[in-house]
C-alpha atoms as a PDB file:
ATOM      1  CA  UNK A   1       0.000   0.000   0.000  1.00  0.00           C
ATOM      2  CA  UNK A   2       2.560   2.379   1.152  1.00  0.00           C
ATOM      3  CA  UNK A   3       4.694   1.595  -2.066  1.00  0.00           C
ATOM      4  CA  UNK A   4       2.093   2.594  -4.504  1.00  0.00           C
ATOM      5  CA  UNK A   5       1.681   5.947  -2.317  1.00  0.00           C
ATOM      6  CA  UNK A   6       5.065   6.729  -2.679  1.00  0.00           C
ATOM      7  CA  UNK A   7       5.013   6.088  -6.336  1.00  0.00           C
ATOM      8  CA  UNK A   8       1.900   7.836  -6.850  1.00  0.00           C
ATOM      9  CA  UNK A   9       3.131  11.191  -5.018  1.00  0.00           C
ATOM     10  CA  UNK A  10       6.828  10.568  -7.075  1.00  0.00           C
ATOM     11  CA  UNK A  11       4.319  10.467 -10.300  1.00  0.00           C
ATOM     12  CA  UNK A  12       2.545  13.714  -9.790  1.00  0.00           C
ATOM     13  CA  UNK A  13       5.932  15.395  -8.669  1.00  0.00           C
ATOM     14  CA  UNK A  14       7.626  14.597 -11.836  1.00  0.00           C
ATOM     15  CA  UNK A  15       4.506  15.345 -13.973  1.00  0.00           C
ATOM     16  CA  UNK A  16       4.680  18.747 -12.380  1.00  0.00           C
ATOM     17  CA  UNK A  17       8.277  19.331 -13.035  1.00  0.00           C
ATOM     18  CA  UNK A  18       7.615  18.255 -16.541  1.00  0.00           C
ATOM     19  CA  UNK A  19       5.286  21.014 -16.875  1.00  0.00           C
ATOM     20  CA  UNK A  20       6.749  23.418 -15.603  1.00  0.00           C
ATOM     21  CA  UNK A  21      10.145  22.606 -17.761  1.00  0.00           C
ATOM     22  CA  UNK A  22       7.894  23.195 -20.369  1.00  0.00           C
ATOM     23  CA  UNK A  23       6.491  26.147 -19.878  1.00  0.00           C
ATOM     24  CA  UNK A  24      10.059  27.433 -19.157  1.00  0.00           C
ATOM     25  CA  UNK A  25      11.433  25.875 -22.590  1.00  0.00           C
ATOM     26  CA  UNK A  26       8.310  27.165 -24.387  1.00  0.00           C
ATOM     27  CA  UNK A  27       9.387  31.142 -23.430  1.00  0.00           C
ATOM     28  CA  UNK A  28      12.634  31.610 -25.552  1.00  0.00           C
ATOM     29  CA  UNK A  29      13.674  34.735 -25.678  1.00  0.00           C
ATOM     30  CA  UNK A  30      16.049  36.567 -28.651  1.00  0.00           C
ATOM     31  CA  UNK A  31      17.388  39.236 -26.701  1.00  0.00           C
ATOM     32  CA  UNK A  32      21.055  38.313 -24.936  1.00  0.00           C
ATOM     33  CA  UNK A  33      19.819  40.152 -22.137  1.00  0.00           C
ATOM     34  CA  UNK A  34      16.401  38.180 -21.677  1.00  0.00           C
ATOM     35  CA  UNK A  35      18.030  34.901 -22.329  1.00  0.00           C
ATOM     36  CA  UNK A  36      20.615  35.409 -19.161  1.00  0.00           C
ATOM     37  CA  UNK A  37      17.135  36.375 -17.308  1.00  0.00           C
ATOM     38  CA  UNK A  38      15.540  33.184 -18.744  1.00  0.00           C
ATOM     39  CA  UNK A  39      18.619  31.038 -17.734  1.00  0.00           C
ATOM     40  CA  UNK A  40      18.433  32.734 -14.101  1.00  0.00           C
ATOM     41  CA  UNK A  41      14.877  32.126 -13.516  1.00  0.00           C
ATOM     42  CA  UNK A  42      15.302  28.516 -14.519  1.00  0.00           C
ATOM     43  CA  UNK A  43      17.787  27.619 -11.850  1.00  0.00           C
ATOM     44  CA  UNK A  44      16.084  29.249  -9.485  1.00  0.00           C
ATOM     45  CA  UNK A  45      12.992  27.732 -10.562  1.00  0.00           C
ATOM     46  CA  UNK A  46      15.436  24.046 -10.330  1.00  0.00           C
ATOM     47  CA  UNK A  47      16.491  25.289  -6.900  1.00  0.00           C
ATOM     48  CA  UNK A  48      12.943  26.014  -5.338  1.00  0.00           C
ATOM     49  CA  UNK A  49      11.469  22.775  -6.677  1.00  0.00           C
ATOM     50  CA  UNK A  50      13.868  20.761  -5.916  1.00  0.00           C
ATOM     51  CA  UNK A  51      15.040  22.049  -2.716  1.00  0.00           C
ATOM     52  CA  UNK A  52      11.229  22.314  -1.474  1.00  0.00           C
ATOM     53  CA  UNK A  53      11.294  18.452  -2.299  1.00  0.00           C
ATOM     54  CA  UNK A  54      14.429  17.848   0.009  1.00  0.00           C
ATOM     55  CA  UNK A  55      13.110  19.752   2.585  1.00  0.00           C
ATOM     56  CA  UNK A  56       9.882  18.126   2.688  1.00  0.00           C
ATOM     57  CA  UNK A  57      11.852  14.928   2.598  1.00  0.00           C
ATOM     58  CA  UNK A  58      14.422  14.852   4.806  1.00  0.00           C
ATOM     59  CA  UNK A  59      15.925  18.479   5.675  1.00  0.00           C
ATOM     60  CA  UNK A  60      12.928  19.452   8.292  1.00  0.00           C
ATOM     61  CA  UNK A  61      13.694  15.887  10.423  1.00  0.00           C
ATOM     62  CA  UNK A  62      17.620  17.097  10.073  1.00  0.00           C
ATOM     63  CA  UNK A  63      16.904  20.253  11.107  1.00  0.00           C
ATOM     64  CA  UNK A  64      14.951  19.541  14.586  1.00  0.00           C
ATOM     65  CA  UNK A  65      17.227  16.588  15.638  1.00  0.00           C
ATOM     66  CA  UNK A  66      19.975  18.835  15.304  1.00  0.00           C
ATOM     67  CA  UNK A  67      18.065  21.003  17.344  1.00  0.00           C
ATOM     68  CA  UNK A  68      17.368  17.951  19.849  1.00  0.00           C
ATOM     69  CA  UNK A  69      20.780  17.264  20.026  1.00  0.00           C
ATOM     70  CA  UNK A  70      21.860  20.560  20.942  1.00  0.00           C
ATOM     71  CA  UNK A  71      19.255  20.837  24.095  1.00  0.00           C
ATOM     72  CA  UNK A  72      20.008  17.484  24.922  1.00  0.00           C
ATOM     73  CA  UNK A  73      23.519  18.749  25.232  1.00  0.00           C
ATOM     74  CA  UNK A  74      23.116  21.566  27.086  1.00  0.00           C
ATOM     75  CA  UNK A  75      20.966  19.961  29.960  1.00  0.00           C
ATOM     76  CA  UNK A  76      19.775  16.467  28.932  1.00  0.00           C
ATOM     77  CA  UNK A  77      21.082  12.734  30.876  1.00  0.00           C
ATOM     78  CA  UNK A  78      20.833  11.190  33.605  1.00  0.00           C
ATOM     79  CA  UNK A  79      22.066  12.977  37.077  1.00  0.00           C
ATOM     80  CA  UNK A  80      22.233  10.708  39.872  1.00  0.00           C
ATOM     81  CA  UNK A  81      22.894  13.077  43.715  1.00  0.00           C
ATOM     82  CA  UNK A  82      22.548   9.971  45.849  1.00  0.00           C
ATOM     83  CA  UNK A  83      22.436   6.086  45.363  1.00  0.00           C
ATOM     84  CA  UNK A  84      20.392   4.404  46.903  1.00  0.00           C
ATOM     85  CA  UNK A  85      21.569   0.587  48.133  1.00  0.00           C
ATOM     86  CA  UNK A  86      18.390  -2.093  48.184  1.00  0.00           C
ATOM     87  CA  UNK A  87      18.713  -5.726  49.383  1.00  0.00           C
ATOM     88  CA  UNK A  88      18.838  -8.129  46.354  1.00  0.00           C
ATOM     89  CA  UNK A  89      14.996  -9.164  46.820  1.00  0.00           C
ATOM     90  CA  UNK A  90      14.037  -5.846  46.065  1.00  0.00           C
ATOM     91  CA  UNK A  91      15.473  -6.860  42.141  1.00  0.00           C
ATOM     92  CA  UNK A  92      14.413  -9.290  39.545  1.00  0.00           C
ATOM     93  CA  UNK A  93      16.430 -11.568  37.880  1.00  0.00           C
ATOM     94  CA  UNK A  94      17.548  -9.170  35.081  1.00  0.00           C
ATOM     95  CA  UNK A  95      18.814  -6.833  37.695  1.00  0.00           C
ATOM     96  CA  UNK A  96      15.646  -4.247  38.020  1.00  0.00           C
ATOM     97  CA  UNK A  97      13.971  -3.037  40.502  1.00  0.00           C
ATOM     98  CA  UNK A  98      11.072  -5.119  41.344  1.00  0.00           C
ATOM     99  CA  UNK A  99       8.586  -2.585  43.661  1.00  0.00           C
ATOM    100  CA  UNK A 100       8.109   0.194  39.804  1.00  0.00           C
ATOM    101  CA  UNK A 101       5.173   0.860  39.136  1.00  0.00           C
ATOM    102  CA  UNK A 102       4.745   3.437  36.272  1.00  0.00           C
ATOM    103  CA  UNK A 103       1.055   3.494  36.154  1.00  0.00           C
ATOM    104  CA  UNK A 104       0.658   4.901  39.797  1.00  0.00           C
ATOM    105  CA  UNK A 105       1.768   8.521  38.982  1.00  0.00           C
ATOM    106  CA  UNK A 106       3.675  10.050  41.584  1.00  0.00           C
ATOM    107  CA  UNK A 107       3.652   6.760  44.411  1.00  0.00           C
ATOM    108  CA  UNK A 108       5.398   4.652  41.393  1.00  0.00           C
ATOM    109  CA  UNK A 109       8.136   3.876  43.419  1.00  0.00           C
ATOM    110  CA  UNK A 110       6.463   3.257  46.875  1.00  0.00           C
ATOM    111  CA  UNK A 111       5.506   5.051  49.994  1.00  0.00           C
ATOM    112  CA  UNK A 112       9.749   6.096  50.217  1.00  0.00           C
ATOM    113  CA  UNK A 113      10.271   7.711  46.938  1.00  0.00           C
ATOM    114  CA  UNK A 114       8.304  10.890  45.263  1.00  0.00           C
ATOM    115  CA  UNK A 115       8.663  10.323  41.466  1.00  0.00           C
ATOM    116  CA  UNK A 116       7.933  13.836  39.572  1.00  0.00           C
ATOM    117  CA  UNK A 117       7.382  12.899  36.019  1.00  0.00           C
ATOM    118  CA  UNK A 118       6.940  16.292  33.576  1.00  0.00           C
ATOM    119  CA  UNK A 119       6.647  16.041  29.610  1.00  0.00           C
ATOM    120  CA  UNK A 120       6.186  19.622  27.896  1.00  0.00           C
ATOM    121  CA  UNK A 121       5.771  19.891  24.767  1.00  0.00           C
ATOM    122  CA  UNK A 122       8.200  22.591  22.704  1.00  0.00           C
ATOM    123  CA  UNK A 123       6.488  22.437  19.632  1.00  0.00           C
ATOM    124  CA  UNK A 124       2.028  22.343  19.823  1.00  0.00           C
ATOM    125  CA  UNK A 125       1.247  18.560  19.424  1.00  0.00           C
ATOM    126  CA  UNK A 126      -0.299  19.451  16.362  1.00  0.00           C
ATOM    127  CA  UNK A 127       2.385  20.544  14.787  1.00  0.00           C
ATOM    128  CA  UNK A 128       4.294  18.269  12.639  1.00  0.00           C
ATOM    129  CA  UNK A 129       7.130  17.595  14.109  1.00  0.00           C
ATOM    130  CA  UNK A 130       6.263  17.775  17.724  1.00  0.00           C
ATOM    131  CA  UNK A 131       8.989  18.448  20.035  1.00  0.00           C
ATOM    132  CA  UNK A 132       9.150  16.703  23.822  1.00  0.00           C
ATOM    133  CA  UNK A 133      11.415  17.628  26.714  1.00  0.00           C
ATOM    134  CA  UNK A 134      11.020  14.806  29.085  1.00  0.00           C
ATOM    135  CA  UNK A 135      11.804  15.381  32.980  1.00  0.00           C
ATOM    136  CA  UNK A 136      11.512  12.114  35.459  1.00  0.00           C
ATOM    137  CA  UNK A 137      12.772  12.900  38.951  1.00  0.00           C
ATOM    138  CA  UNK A 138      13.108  10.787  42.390  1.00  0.00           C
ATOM    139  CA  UNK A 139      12.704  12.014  45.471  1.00  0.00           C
ATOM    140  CA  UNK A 140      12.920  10.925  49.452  1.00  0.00           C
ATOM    141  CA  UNK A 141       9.716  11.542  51.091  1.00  0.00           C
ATOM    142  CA  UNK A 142      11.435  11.504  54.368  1.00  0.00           C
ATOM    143  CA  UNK A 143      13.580  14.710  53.652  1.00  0.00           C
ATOM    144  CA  UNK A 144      12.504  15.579  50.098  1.00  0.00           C
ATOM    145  CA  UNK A 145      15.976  15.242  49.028  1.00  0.00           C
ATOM    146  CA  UNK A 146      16.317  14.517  45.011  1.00  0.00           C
ATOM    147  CA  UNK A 147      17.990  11.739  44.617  1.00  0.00           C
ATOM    148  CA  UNK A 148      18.346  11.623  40.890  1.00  0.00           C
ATOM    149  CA  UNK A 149      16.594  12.914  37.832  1.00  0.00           C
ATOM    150  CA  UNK A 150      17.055  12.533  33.910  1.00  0.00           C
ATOM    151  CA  UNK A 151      15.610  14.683  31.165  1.00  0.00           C
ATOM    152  CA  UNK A 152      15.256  13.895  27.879  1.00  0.00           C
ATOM    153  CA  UNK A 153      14.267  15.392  24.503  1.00  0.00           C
ATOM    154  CA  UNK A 154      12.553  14.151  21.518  1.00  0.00           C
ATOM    155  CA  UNK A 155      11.340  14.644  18.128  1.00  0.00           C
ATOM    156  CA  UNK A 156       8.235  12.700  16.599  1.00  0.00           C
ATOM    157  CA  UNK A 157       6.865  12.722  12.988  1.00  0.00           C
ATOM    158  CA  UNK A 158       8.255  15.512  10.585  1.00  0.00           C
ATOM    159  CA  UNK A 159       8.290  12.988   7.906  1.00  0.00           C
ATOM    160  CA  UNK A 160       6.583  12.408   4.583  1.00  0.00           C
ATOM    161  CA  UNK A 161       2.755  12.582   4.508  1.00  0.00           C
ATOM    162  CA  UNK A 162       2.029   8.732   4.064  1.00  0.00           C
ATOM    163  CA  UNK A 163      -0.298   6.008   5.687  1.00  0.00           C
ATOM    164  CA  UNK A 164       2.495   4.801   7.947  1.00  0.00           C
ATOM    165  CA  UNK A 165       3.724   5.533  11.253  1.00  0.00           C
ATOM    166  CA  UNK A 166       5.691   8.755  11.805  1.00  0.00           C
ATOM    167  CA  UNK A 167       9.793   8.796  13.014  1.00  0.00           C
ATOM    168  CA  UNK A 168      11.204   9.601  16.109  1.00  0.00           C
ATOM    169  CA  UNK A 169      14.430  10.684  17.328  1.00  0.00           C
ATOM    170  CA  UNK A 170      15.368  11.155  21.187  1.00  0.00           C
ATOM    171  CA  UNK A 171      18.213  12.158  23.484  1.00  0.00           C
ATOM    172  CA  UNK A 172      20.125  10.507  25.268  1.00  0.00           C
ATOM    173  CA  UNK A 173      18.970   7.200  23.631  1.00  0.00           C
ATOM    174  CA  UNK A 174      16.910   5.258  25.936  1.00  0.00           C
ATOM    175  CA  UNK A 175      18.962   1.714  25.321  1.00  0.00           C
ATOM    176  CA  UNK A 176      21.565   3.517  27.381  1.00  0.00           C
ATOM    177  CA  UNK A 177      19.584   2.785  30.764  1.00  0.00           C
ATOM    178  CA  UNK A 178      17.590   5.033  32.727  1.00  0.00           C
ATOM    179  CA  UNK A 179      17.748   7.085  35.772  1.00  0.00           C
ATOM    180  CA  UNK A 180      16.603   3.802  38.088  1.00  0.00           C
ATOM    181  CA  UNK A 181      19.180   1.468  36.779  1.00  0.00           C
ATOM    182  CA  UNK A 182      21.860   3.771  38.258  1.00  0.00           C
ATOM    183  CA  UNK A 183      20.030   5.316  40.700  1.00  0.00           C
ATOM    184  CA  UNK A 184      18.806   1.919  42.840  1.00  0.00           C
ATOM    185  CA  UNK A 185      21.901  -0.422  43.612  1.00  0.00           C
ATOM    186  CA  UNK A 186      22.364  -4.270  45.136  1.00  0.00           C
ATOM    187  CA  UNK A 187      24.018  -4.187  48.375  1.00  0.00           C
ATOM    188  CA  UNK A 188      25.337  -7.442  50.633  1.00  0.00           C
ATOM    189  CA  UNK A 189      23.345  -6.733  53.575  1.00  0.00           C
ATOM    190  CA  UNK A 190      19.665  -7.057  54.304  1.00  0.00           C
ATOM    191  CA  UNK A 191      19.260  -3.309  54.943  1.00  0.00           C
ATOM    192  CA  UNK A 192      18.385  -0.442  52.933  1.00  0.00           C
ATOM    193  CA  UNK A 193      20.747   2.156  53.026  1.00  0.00           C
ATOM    194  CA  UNK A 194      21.820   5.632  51.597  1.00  0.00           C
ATOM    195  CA  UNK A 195      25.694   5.385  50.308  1.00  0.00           C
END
């Protein structure tokens, strides 16, 4: 389905490029002058069409993940203030902490911990591409102290109109582990600590 889109939209793009090549071959001036002008106006006529294209394509999905990049530098990753040490019990067998629960809002990680979990959108979510900044922080309850946070950024859609699903780009990458990976720690003794 998608294919045929593609080849549909790449027929009516060339069939208007075709025309206007046309029209453009079909004014031929005498005059020196006019025919510089006429030469002129056809490049720029090349430039805009094609260049329009390659925007459309590719150059607006460049342009915002640089963009994403460059926030992401200046304040994105993970920041861990305090790990926290946990019994092994309190982990699962691929090393993660067991008690998460992301569908309970701010109690996600228990009666101990205060999660804070922000998204704001930088661009409307109408807009094509949307833009994300991503905040997830942990407190203490006991003293309020943050013990960690990570903030990410992220681009969705921007890509050709089609039938499928719209790209994504984010920063830091979220294979690289999150904030509770780092944040939450095995220790030897039966005891949960602050290091």
């Amino acid at each position: 389905m998608s294919a045929f889109y593609i080849l549909a939209l790449l027929a009516i793009w060339l069939f208007i490029g075709k025309v206007i090549y046309r029209l453009w071959r079909r004014w031929q001036p005498a005059v020196l002058r006019r025919k510089i002008l006429h030469i002129v106006i056809g490049i720029l006529l090349f430039s805009i069409w094609f260049g329009g294209a390659f925007w459309e394509v590719a150059g607006k999905k460049m342009y915002w993940d640089a963009k994403v990049r460059k926030m992401c530098a200046i304040d994105g990753g993970v920041r861990v203030y305090e790990t926290v040490a946990l019994p092994a019990e309190k982990f699962n067998k691929w090393g993660q902490i067991n008690f998460y629960r992301p569908n309970q809002g701010e109690n996600a990680l228990g009666p101990e911990y205060l999660v804070k979990d922000e998204t704001l959108f930088l661009r409307a979510e109408t807009e094509n591409p949307t833009l994300v900044r991503h905040h997830f922080q942990v407190l203490r309850r006991s003293d309020g102290k943050l013990l960690g946070e990570r903030i990410a950024y992220g681009r969705g859609g921007g890509d050709f109109p089609g039938p499928w699903h719209p790209s994504s780009f984010s920063c830091p990458d979220p294979r690289e582990g999150g904030l509770l990976k780092v944040l939450f720690t095995k220790s030897n003794s039966k005891e949960v600590g602050h290091e």
